[in-house]
Protein backbone atom coordinates (compact mmCIF):
# COMPACT_ATOMS: atom_id res chain seq x y z
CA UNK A 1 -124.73 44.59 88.11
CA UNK A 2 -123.96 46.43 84.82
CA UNK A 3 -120.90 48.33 84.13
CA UNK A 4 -118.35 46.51 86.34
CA UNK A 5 -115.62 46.72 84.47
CA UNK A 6 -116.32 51.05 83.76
CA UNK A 7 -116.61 50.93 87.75
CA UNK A 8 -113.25 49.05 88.34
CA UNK A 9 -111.48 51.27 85.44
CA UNK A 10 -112.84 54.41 87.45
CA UNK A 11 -111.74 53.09 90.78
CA UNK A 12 -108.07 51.96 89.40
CA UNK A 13 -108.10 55.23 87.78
CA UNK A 14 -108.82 56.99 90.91
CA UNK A 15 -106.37 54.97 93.25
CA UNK A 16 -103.74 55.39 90.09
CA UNK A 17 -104.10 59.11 90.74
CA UNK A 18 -103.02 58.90 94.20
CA UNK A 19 -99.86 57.34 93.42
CA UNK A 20 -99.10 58.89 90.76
CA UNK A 21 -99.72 62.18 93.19
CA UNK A 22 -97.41 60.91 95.60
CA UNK A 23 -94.48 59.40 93.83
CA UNK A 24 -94.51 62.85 91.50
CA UNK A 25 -94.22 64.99 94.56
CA UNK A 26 -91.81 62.79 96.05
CA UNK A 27 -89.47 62.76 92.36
CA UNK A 28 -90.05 67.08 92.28
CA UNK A 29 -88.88 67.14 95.77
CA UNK A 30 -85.69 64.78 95.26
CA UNK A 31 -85.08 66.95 91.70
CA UNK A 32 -85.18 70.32 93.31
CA UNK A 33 -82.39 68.84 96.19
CA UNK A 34 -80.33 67.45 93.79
CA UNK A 35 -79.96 70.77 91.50
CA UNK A 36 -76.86 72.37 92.19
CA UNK A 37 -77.83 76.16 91.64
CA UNK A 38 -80.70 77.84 93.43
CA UNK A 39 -83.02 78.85 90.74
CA UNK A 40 -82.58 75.38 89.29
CA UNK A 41 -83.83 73.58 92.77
CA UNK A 42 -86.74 76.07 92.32
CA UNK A 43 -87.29 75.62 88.61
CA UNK A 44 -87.71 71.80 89.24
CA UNK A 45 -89.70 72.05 92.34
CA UNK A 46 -92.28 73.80 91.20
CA UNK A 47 -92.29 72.52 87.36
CA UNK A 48 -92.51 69.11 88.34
CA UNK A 49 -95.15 69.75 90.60
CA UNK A 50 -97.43 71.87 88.36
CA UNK A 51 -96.76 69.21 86.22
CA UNK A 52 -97.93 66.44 88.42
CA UNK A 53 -101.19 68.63 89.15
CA UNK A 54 -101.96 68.75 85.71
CA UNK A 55 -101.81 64.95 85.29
CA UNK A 56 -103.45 64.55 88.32
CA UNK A 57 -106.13 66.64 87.73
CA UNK A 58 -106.59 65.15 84.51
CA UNK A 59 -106.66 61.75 85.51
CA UNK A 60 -109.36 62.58 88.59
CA UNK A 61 -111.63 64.00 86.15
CA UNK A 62 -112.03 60.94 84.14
CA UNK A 63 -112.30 58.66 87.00
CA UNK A 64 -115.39 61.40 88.14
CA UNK A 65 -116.84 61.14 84.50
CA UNK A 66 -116.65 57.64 84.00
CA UNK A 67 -118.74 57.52 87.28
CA UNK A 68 -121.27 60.23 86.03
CA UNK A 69 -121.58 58.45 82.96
CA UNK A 70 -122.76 55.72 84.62
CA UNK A 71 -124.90 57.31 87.11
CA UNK A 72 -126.89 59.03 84.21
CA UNK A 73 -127.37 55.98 82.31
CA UNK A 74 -129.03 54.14 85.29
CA UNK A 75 -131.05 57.52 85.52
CA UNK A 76 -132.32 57.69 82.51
CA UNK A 77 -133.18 53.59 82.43
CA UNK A 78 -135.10 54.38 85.53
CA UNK A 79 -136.93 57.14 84.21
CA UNK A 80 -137.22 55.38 80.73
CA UNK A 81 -138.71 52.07 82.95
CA UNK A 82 -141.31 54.63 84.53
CA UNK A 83 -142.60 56.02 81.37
CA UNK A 84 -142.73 52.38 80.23
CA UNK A 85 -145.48 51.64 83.38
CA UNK A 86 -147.60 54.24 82.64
């Protein structure tokens, strides 16, 4: 099988994003309670988690385009193969 290690970087990258998802929601949360005035609490709650989108986001998209890298390079090999036959 070709591309194993792009696969496993996509899939670590993928699971990476989860945690990353849940231990940055879990640090915004613990942030906002530990602010002492209201629109601090606020001001950390939601930076930290527009913040942890972002990085999330960012990180999902290269696991996807790792994966559609690879899927259009078997593609094309498949179509190139074809072409070869006839």
């Amino acid at each position: 099988m070709r591309h194993q290690t792009l696969r496993f970087t996509a899939s670590f990258l993928f699971v990476l994003t989860w945690v990353i998802l849940a231990i940055g929601v879990a640090i915004s949360v613990i942030l906002g309670i530990a602010s002492s005035t209201l629109i601090s609490r606020v001001l950390f709650l939601v930076g930290g988690l527009v913040t942890t989108g972002v990085f999330v986001l960012g990180m999902f998209a290269v696991s996807r385009l790792i994966n559609l890298f690879i899927e259009i390079e078997e593609d094309l090999r498949q179509l190139r193969d074809s072409f070869k036959k006839e």
